[in-house]
C-alpha atoms as a PDB file:
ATOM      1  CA  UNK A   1       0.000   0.000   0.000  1.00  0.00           C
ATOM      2  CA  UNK A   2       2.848   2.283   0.813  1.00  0.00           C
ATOM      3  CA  UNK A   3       4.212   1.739  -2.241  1.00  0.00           C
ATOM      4  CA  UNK A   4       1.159   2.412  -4.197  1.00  0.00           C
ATOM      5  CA  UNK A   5       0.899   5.713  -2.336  1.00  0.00           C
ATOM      6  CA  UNK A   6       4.724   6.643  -3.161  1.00  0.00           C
ATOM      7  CA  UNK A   7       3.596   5.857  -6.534  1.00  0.00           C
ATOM      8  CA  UNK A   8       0.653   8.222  -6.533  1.00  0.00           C
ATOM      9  CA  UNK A   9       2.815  10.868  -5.399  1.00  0.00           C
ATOM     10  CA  UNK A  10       5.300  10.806  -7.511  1.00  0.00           C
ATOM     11  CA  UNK A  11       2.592  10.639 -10.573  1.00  0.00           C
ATOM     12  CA  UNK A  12       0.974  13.775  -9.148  1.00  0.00           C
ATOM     13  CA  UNK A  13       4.654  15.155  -8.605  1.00  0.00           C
ATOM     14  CA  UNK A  14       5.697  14.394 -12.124  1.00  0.00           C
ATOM     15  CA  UNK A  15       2.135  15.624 -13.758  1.00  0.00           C
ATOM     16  CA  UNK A  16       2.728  18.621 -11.390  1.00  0.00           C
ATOM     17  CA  UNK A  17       6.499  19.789 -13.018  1.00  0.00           C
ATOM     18  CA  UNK A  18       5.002  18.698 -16.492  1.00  0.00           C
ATOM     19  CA  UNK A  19       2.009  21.573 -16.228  1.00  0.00           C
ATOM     20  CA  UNK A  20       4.446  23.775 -14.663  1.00  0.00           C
ATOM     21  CA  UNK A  21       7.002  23.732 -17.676  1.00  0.00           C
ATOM     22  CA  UNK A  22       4.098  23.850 -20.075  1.00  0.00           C
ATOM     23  CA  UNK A  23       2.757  27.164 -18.575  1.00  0.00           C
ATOM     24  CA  UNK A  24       6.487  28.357 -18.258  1.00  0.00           C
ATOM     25  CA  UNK A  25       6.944  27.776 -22.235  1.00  0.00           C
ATOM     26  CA  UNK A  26       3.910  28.575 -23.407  1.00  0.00           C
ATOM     27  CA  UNK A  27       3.483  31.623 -25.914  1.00  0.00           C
ATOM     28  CA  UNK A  28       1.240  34.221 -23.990  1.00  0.00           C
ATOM     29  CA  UNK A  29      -1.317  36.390 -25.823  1.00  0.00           C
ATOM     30  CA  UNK A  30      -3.863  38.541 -23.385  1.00  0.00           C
ATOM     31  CA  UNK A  31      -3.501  42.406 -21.747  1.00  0.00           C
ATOM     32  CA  UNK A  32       0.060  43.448 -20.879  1.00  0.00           C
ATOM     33  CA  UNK A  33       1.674  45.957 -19.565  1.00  0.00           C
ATOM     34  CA  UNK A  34       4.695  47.967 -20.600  1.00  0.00           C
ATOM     35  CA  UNK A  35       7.128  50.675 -20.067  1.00  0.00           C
ATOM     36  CA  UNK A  36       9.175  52.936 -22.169  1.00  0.00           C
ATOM     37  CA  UNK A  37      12.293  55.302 -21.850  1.00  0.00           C
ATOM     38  CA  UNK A  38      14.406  57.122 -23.956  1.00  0.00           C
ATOM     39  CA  UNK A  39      15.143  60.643 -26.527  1.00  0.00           C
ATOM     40  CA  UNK A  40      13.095  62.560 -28.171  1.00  0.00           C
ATOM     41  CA  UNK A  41      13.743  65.596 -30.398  1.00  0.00           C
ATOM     42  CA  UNK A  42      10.963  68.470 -31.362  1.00  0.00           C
ATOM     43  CA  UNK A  43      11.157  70.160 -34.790  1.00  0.00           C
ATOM     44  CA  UNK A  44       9.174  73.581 -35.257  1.00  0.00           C
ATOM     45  CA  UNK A  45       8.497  74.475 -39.185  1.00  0.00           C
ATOM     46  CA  UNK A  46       9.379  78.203 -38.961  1.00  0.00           C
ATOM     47  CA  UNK A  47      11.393  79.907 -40.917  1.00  0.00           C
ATOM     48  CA  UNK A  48      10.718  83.362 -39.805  1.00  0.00           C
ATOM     49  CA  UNK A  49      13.505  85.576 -37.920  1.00  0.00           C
ATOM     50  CA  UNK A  50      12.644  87.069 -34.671  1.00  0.00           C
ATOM     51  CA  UNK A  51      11.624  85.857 -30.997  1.00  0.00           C
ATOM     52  CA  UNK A  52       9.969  83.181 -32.721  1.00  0.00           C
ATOM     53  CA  UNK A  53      12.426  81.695 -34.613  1.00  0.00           C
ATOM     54  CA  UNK A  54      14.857  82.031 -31.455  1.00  0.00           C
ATOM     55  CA  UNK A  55      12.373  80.090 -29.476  1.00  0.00           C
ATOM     56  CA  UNK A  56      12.730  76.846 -32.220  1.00  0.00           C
ATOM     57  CA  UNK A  57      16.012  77.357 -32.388  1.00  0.00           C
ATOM     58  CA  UNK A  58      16.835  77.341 -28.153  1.00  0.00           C
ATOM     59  CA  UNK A  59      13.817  75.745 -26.680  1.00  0.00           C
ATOM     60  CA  UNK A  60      11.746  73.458 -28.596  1.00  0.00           C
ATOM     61  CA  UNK A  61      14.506  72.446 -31.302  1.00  0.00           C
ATOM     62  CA  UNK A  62      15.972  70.155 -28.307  1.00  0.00           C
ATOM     63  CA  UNK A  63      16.930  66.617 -27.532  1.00  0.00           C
ATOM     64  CA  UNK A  64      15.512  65.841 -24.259  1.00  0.00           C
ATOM     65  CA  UNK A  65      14.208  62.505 -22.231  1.00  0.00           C
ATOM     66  CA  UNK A  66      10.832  61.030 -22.476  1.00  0.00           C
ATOM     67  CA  UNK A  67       9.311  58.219 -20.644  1.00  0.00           C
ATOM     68  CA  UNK A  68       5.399  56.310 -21.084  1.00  0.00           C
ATOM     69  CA  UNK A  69       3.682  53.962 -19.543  1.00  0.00           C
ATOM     70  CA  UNK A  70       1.057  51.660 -21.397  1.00  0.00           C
ATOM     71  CA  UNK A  71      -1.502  49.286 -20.917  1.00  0.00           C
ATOM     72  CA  UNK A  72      -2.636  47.138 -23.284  1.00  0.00           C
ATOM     73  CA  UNK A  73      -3.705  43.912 -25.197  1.00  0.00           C
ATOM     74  CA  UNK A  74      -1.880  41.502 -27.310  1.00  0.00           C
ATOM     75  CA  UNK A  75      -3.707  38.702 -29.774  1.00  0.00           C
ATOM     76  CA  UNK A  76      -1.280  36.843 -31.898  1.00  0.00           C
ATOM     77  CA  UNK A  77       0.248  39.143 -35.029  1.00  0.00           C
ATOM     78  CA  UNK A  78      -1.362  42.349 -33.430  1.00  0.00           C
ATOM     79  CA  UNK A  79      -1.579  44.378 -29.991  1.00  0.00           C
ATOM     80  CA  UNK A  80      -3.398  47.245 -29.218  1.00  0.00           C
ATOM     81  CA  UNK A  81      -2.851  50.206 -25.932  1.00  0.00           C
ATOM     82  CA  UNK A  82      -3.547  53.551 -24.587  1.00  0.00           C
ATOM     83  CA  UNK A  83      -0.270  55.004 -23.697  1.00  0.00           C
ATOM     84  CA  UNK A  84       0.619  58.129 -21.796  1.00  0.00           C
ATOM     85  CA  UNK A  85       3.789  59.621 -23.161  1.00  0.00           C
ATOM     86  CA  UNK A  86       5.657  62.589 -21.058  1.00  0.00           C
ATOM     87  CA  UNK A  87       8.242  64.365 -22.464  1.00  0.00           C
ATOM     88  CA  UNK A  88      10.824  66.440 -20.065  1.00  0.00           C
ATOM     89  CA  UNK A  89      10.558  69.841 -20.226  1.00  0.00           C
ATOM     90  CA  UNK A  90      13.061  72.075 -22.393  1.00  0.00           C
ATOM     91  CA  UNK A  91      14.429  75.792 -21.324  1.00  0.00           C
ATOM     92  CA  UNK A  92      16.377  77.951 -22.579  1.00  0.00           C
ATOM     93  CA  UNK A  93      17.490  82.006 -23.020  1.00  0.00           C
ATOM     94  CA  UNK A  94      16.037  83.625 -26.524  1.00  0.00           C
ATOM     95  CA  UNK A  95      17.141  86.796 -25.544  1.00  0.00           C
ATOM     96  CA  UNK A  96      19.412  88.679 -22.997  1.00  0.00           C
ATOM     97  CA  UNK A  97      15.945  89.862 -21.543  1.00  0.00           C
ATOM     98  CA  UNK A  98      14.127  86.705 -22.173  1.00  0.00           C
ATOM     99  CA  UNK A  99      13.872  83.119 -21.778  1.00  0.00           C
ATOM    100  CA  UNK A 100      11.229  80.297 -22.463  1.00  0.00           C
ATOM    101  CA  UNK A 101      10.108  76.906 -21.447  1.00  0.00           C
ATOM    102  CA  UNK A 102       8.296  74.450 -23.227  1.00  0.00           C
ATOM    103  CA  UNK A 103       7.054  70.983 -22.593  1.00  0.00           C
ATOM    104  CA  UNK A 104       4.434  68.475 -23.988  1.00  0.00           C
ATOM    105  CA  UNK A 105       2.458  65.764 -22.959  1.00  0.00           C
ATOM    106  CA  UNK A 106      -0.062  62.711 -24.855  1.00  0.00           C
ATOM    107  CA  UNK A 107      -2.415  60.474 -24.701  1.00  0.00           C
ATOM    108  CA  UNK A 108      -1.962  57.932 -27.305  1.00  0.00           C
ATOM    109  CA  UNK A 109      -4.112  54.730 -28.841  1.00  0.00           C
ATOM    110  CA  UNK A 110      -1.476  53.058 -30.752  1.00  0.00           C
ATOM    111  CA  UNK A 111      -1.951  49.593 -32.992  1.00  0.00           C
ATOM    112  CA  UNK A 112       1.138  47.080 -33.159  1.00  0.00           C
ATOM    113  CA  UNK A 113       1.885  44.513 -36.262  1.00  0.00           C
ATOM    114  CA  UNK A 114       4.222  42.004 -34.843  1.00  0.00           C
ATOM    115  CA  UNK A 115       5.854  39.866 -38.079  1.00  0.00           C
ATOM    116  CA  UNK A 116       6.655  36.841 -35.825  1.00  0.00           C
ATOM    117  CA  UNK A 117       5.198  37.184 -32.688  1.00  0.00           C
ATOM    118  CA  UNK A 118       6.131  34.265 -31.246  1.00  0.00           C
ATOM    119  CA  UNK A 119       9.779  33.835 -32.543  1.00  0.00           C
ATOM    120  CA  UNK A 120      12.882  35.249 -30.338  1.00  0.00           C
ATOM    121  CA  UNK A 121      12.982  38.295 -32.464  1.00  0.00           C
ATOM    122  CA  UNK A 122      10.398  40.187 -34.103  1.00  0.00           C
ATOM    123  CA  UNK A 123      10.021  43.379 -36.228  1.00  0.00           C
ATOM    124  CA  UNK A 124       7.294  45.458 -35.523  1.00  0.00           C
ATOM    125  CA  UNK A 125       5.546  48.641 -36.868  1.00  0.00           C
ATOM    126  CA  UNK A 126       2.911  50.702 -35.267  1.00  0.00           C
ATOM    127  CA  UNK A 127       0.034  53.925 -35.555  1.00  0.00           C
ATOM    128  CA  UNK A 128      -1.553  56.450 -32.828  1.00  0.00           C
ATOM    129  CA  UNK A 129      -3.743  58.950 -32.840  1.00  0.00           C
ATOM    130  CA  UNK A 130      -4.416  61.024 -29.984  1.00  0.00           C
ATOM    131  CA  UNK A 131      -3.989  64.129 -28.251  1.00  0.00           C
ATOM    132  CA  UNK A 132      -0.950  66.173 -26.933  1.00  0.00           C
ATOM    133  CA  UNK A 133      -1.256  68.955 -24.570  1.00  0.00           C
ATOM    134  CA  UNK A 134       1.546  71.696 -25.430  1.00  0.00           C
ATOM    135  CA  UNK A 135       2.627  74.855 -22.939  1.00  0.00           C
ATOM    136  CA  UNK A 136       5.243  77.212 -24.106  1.00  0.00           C
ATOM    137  CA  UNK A 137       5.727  79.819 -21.866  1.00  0.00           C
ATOM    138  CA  UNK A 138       8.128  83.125 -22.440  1.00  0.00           C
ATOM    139  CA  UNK A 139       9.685  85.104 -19.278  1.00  0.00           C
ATOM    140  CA  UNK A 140      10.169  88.682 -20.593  1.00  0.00           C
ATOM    141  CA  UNK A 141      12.268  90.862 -17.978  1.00  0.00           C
ATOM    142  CA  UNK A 142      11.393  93.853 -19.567  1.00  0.00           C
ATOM    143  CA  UNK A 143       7.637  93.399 -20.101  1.00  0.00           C
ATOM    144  CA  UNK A 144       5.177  90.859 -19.410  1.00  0.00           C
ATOM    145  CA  UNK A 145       5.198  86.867 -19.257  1.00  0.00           C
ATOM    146  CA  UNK A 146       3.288  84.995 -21.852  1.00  0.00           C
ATOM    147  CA  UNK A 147       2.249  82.022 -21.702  1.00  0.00           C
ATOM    148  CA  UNK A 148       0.372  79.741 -24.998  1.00  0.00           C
ATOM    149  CA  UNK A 149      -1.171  76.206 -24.612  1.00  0.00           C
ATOM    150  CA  UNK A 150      -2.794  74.102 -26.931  1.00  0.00           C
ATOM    151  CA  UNK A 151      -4.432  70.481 -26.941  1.00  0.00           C
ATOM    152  CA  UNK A 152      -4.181  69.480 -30.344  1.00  0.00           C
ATOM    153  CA  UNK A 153      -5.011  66.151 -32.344  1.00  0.00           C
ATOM    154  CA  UNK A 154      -1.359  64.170 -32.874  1.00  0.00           C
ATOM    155  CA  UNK A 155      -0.565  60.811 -34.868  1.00  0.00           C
ATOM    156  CA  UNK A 156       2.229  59.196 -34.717  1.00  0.00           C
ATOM    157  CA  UNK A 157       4.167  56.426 -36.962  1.00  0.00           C
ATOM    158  CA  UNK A 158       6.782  53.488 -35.964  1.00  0.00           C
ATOM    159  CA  UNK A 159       8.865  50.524 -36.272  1.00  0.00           C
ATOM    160  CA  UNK A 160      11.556  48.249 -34.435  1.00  0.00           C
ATOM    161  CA  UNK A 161      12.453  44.792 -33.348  1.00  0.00           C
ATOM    162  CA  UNK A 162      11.039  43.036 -30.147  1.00  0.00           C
ATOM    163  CA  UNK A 163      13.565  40.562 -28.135  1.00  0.00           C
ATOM    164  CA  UNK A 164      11.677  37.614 -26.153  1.00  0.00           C
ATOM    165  CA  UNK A 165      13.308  37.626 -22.495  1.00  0.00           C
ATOM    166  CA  UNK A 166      10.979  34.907 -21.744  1.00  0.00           C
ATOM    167  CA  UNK A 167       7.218  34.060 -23.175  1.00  0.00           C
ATOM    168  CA  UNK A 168       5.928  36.914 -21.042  1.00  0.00           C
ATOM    169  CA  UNK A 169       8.624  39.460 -20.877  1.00  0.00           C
ATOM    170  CA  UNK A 170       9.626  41.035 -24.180  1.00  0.00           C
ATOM    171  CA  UNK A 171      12.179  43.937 -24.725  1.00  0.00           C
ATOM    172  CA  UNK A 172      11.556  46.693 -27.376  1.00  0.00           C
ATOM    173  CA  UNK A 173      13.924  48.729 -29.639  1.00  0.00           C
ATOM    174  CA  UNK A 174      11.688  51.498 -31.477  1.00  0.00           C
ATOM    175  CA  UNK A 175      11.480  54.064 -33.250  1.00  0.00           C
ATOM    176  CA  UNK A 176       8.511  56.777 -33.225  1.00  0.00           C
ATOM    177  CA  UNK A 177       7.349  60.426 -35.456  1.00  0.00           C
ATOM    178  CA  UNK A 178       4.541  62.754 -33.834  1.00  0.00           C
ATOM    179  CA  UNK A 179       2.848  65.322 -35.649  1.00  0.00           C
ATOM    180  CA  UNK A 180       1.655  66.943 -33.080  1.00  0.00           C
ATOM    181  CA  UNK A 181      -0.223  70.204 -34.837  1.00  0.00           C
ATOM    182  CA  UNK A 182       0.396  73.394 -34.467  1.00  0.00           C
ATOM    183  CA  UNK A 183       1.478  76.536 -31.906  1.00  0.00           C
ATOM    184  CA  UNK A 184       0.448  80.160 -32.136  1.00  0.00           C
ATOM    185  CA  UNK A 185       3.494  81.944 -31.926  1.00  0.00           C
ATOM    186  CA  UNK A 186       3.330  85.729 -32.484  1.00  0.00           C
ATOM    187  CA  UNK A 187       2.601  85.984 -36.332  1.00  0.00           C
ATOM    188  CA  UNK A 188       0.936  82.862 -37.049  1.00  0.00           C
ATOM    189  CA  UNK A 189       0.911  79.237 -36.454  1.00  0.00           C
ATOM    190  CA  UNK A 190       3.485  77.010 -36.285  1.00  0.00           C
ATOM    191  CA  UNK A 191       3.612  72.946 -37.064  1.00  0.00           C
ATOM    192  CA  UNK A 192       5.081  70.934 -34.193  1.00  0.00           C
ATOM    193  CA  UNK A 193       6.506  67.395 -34.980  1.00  0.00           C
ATOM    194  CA  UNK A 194       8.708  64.732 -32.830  1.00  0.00           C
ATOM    195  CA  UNK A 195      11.049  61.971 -33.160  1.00  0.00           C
ATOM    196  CA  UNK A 196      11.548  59.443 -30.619  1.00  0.00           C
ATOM    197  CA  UNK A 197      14.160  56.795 -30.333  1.00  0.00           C
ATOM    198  CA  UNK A 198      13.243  54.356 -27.385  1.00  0.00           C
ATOM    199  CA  UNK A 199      14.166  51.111 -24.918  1.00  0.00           C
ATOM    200  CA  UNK A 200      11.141  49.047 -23.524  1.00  0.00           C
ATOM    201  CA  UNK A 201       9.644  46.336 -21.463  1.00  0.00           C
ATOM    202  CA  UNK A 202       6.605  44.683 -21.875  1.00  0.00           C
ATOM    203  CA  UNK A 203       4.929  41.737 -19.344  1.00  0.00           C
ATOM    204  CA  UNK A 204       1.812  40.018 -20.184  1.00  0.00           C
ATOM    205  CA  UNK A 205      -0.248  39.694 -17.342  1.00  0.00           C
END
């Protein structure tokens, strides 16, 4: 009888590490979440001289850090998320009696195409649309201090590689363009675009 039961357990023991592994090496599909860092660079199409143009050329016109956080859901070749994207803020002096600050912020629904989503490494492109929330504000020692905001619809385009750490952890290498609309600055508006470059982690839940 003993040995029946030592059999029994060591069934239930074996059946136990054989369900185990499976899960462990099974491909995952279902909501994840994920995490991005990296640099980001605005652009400002103006080419008019004056306070303007100094403010593209020493405050938005800047590399600077970004960082998002996402949640969302993955389903074989394709995932879908709503990201929030924050970009730090840029600063600089436009003038000998002047200087300005900008910064930007979205809200993102972006779709993913994964190529081979369950190989070790995958190529990827993706598209957004959303909204970013824009504040450029101008200290003038002289006069007054302005400040301009604008929410304005943005879309973005992308592509990069995914690395499988394991079936539920995945690391991303990307690659990202905004258009993020436009800024009234002085004489008229002005279009504002990004570029992002960026190092990820996703985990399916």
């Amino acid at each position: 009888m003993t040995k029946i039961n030592n059999n029994i357990l060591s069934l239930f023991a074996a059946t136990t590490i054989a369900l185990a592994s499976f899960s462990a090496f099974a491909e995952c599909d279902g909501f994840y979440i994920a995490g991005r860092a990296g640099y980001a660079k605005y652009e400002i199409e103006d080419d008019r001289s004056g306070v303007s143009q100094n403010v593209s050329d020493y405050v938005v016109d800047k590399k600077r850090f970004i960082a998002s956080g996402a949640l969302g859901y993955r389903y074989e070749h394709f995932r879908a998320e709503f990201e929030y994207v924050w970009r730090d803020r840029n600063s600089g002096a436009i003038a000998d009696f002047a200087d300005a600050k900008f910064k930007s912020q979205s809200y993102m629904f972006v779709v993913y195409y994964d190529f081979f989503p369950y190989s070790w490494f995958t190529p990827f492109v993706n598209a957004g649309i959303g909204w970013t929330d824009h504040s450029l504000t101008i200290n003038n020692k002289v006069a007054t201090r302005e400040k301009m905001d604008a929410t304005n619809f943005t879309w973005s385009l992308g592509a990069g590689i995914s690395a499988k750490i394991t079936n539920r952890w995945n690391l991303d290498v990307g690659y990202r363009y905004y258009d993020m609309g436009s800024l009234d600055m002085y004489n008229g508006d002005t279009s504002v675009t990004d570029q992002e470059v960026y190092v990820g982690l996703r985990y399916v839940l």
